[in-house]
Protein backbone atom coordinates (compact mmCIF):
# COMPACT_ATOMS: atom_id res chain seq x y z
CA UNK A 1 116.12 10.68 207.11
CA UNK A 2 113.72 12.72 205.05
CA UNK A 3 114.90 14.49 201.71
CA UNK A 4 113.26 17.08 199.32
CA UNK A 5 113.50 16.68 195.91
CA UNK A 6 112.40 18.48 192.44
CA UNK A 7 110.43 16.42 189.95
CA UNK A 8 112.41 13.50 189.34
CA UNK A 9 111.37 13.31 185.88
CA UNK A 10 111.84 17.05 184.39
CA UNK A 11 113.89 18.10 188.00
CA UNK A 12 112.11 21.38 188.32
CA UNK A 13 109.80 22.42 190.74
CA UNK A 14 108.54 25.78 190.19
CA UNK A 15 105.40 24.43 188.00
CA UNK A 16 105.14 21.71 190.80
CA UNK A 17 102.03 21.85 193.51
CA UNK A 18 101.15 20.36 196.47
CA UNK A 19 98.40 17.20 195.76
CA UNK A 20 98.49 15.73 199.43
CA UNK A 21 100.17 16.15 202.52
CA UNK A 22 101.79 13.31 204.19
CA UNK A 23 99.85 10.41 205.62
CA UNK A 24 102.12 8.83 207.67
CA UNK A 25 101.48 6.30 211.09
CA UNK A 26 105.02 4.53 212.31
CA UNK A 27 103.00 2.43 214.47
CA UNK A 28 101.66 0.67 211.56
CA UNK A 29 104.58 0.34 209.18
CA UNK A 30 105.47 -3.35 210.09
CA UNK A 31 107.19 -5.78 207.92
CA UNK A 32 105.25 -5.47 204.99
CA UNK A 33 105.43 -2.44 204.84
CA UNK A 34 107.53 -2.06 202.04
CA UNK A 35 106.78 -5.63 200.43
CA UNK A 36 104.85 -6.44 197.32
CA UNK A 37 100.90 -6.67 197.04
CA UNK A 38 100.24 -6.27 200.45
CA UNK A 39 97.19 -5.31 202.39
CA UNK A 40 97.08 -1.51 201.86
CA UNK A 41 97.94 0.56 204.60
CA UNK A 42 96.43 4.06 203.04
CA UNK A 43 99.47 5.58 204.18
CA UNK A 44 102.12 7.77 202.04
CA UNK A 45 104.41 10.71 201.92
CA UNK A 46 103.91 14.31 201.19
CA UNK A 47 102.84 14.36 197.69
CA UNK A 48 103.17 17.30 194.69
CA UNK A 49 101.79 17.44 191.42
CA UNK A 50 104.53 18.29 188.43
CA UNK A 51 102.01 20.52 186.06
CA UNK A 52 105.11 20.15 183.35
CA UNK A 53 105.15 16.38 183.16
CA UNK A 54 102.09 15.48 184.36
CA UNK A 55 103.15 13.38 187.10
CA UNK A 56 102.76 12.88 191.20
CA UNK A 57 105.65 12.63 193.33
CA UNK A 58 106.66 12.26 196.56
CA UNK A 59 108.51 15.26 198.48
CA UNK A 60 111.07 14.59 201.18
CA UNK A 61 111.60 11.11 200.48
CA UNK A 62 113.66 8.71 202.25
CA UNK A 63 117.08 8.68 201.76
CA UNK A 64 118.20 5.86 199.55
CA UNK A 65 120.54 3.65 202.13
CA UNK A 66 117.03 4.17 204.43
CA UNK A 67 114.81 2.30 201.49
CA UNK A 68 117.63 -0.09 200.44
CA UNK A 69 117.66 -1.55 204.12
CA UNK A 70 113.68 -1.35 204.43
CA UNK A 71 113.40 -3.69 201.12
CA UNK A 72 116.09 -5.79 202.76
CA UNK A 73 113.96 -6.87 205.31
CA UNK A 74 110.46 -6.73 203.66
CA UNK A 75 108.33 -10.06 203.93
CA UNK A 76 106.91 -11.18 201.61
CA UNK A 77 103.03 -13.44 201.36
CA UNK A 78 102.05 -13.51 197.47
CA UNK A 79 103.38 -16.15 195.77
CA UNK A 80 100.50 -17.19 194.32
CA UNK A 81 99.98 -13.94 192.87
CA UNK A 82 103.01 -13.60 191.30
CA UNK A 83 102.93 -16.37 189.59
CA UNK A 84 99.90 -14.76 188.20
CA UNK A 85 101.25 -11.57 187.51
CA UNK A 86 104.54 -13.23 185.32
CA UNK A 87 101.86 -14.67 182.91
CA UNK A 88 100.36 -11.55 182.56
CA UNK A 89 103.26 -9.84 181.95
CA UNK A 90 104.89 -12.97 179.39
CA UNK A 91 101.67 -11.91 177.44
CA UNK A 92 103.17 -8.40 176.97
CA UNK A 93 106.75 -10.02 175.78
CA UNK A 94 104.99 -12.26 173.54
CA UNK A 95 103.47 -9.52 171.83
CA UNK A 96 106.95 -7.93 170.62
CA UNK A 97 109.15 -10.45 171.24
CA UNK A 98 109.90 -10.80 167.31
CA UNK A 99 110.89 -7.12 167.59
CA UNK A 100 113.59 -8.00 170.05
CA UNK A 101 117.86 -8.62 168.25
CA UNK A 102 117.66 -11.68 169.74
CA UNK A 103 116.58 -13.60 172.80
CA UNK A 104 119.79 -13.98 174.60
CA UNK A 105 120.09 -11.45 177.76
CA UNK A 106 117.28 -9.96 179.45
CA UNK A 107 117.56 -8.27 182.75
CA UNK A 108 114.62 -8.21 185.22
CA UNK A 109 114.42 -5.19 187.74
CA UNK A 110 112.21 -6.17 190.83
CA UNK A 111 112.10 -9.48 190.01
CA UNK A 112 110.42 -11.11 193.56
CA UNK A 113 110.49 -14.55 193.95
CA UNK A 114 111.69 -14.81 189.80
CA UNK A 115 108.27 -16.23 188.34
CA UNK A 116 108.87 -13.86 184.93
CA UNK A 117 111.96 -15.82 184.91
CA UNK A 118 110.21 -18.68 184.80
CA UNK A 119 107.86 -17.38 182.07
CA UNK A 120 111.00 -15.84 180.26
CA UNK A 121 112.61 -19.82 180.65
CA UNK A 122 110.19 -20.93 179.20
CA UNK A 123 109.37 -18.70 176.19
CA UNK A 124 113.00 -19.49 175.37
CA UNK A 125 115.16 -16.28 176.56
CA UNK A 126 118.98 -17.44 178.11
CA UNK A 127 121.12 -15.28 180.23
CA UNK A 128 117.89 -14.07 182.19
CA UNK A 129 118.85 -12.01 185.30
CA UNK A 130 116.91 -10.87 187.99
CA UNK A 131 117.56 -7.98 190.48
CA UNK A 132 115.50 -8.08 193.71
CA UNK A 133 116.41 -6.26 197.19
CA UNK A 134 114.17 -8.27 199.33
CA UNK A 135 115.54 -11.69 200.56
CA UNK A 136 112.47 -13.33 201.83
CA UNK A 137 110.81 -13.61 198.01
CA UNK A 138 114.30 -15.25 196.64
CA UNK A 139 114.11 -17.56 199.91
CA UNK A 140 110.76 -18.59 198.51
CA UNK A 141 112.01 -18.47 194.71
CA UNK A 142 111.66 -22.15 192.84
CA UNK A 143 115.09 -23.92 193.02
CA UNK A 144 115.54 -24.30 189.08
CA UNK A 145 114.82 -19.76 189.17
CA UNK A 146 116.82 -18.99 192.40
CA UNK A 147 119.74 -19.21 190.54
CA UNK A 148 118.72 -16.46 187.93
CA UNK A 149 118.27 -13.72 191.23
CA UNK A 150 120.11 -11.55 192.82
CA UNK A 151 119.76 -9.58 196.26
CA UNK A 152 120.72 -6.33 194.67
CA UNK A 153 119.64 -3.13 192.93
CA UNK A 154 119.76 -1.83 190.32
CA UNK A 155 122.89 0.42 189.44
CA UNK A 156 124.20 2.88 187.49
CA UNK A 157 127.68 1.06 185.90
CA UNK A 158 126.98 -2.23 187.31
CA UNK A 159 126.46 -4.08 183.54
CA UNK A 160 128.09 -3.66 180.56
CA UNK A 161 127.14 -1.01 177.35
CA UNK A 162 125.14 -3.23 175.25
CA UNK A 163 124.50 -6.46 176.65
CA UNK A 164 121.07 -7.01 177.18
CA UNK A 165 118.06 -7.62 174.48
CA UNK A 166 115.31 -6.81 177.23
CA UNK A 167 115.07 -5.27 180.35
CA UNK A 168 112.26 -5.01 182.23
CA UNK A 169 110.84 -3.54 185.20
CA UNK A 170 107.15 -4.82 186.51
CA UNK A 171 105.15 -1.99 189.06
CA UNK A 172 108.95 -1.19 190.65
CA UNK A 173 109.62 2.07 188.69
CA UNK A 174 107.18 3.65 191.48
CA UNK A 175 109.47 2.52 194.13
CA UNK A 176 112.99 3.89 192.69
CA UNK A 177 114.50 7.23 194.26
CA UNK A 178 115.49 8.24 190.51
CA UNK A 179 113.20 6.85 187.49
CA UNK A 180 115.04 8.68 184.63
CA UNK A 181 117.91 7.41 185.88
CA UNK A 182 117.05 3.69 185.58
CA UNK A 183 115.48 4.38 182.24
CA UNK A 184 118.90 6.18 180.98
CA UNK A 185 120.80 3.39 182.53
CA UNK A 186 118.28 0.81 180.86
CA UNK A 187 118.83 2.37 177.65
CA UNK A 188 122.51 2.17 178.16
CA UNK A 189 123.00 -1.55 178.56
CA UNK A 190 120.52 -3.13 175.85
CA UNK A 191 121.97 -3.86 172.50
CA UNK A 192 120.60 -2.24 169.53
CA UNK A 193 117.13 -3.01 168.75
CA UNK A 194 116.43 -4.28 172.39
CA UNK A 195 113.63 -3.62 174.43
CA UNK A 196 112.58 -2.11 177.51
CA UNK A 197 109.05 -2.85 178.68
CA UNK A 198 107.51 -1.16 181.95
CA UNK A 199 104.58 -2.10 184.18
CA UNK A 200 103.46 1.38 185.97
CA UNK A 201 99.93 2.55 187.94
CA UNK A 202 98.38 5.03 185.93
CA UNK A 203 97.10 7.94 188.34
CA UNK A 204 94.54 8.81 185.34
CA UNK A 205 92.58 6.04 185.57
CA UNK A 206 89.31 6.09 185.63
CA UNK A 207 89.67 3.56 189.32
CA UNK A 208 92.46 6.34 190.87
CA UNK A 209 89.52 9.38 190.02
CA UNK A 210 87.03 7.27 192.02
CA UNK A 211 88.73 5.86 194.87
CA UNK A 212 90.81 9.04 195.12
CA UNK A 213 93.81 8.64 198.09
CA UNK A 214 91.79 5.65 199.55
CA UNK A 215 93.24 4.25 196.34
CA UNK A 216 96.01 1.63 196.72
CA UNK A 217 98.47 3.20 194.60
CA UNK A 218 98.82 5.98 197.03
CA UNK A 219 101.22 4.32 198.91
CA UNK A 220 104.40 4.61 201.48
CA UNK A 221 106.34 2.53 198.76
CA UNK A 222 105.29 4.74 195.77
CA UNK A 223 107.85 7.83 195.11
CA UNK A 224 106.25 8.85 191.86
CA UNK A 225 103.20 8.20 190.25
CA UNK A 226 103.08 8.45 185.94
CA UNK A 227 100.35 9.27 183.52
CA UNK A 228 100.48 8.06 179.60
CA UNK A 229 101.94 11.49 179.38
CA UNK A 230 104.02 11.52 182.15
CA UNK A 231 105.64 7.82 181.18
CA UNK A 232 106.17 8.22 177.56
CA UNK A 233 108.34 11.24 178.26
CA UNK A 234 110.31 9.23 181.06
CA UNK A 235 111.27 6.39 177.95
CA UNK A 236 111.75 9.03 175.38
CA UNK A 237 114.01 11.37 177.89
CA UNK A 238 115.92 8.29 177.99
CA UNK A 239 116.54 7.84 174.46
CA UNK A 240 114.14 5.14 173.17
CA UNK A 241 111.77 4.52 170.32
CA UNK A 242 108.52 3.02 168.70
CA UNK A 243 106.91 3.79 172.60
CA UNK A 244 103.93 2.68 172.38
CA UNK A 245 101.34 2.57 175.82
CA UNK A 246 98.13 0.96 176.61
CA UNK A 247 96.52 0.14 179.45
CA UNK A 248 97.17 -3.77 181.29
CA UNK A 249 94.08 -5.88 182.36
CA UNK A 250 95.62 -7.87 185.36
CA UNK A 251 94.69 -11.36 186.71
CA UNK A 252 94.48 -11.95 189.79
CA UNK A 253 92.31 -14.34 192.66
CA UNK A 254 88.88 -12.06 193.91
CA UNK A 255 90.30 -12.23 197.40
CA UNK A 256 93.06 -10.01 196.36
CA UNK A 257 91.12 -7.45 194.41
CA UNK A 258 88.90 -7.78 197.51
CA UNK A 259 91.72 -7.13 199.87
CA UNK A 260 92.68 -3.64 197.82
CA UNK A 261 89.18 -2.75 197.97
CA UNK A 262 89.32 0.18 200.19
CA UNK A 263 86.52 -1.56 202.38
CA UNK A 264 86.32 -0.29 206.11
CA UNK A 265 88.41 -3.36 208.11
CA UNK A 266 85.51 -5.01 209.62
CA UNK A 267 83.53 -5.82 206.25
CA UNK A 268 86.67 -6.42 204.30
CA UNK A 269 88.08 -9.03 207.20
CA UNK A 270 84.64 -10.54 207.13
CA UNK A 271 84.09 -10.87 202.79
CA UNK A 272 87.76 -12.14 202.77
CA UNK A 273 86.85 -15.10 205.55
CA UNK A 274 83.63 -15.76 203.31
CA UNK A 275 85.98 -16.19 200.21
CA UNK A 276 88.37 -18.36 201.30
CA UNK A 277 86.55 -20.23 203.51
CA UNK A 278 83.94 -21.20 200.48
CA UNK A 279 86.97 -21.42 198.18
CA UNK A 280 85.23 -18.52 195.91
CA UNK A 281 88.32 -16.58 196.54
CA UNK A 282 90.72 -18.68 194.67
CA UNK A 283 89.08 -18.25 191.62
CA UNK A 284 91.29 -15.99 188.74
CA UNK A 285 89.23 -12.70 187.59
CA UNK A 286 90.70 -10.50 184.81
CA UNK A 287 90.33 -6.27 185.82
CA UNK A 288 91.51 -3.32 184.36
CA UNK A 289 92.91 -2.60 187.74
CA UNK A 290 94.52 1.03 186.10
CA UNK A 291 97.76 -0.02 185.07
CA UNK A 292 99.63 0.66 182.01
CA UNK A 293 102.21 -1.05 180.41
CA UNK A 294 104.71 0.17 178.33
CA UNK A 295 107.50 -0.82 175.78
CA UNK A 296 110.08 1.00 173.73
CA UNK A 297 113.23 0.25 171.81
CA UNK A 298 116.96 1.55 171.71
């Protein structure tokens, strides 16, 4: 089931205009799907443009019982990658870290198979948490993280006022039905001083503006798309301070930026059988892929 929606960010819709209709093929939405860096599809829902808060959103969206099911059952292929991605993202934490009450509590939202809780283990954080919907990532998890994750999301009421020093949510505030919600609710549960840092695409980038919809952030799984504008209001909506934004370079092998490429099939199946068959493909290279990161404090 389908839904319409206002800008889930401001909630009105009268400054709002249509950027894309829907792109939509049921006969390819298997069981990735809805799982995390996959091989793009190119497919997504209707999309409008919020002139107010400078933000792309999706408009109906699926109802939220219909995603929590679909993330259920996602699969999931990219460990290697995350592992990847969790230093990257360590790197941000290290940067503010002495910012942060203390290191004790810190609540990850999308968490995968729980390799940031790994990094977060191992920069010395205790009482680490992590929320994930999918099973098949926490199947895969290391046995000394499994314990830290969840199959759950994230919910309004469901920790205490006050009990976290960092919360943080890595390229999943795309996927939630309500982003200011989770921010407020973020907000609401770190202790004074604490941090929340966010991992978003940035639809401004200068790689959205070329690639255009063949982009891979145009995607089924994506229910709003920020700006710097557009996510420094969503964090100071909800309350916090000090924001400060800048764009993320992100490491990853050259066979998976090759497979988000927007290559037609037949040259990108044939460059990604080159690559790993001459090992080429495992090697690391640092992008600016158009992500931003962002961090702010209650």
């Amino acid at each position: 089931m389908l839904i319409d929606r206002p800008c889930p960010l401001c909630g009105d819709n009268q400054s709002s205009s249509l950027f894309a209709e829907a792109r939509l093929d049921p006969a390819r939405m298997g069981e990735f799907a809805y799982a995390s860096r996959k091989l793009p599809e190119y497919m997504h829902h209707r999309l409008v443009c919020c002139k107010a808060c400078d933000m792309i959103y999706a408009s109906p969206v699926p109802d939220p019982a219909d995603l929590t099911t679909a993330y259920e059952a996602a699969a999931f292929d990219s460990q290697k990658e995350a592992a990847l991605a969790a230093r990257t993202y360590a790197a941000q934490i290290r940067s503010f870290s002495n910012r942060l009450p203390d290191q004790c509590g810190v609540l990850d939202i999308g968490a995968g198979d729980g390799a940031f809780c790994g990094e977060l283990q191992a920069l010395g954080f205790t009482d680490i948490i992590g929320l994930e919907p999918s099973s098949a990532p926490i199947a895969a998890a290391d046995p000394g993280i499994r314990s830290c994750l969840r199959q759950e999301m994230f919910m309004p009421g469901q920790f205490a006022a006050e009990q976290f020093s960092l919360v943080t949510c890595f390229q999943t505030i795309e996927h939630v039905s309500d982003p200011a919600e989770l921010c407020r609710e973020a907000a609401r549960i770190l202790k004074p001083g604490g941090g929340l840092c966010l991992v978003a695409h940035n639809r401004r980038a200068i790689s959205c503006r070329v690639l255009g919809r063949r982009s891979p952030i145009f995607d089924i799984e994506h229910l709003q798309l920020f700006s710097p504008a557009s996510l420094h209001r969503l964090m100071s909506d909800a309350g916090l301070q000090s924001i400060a934004i800048r764009p993320l370079f992100n490491c990853y092998p050259i066979a998976y930026w090759t497979r988000l490429f927007p290559f037609p099939s037949g040259i990108k199946n044939a460059l990604l059988w080159a690559l790993w068959t001459s090992r080429i493909g495992n090697i690391p290279l640092k992008l600016p892929a158009g992500n931003l990161v962002a961090w702010g404090f209650r």
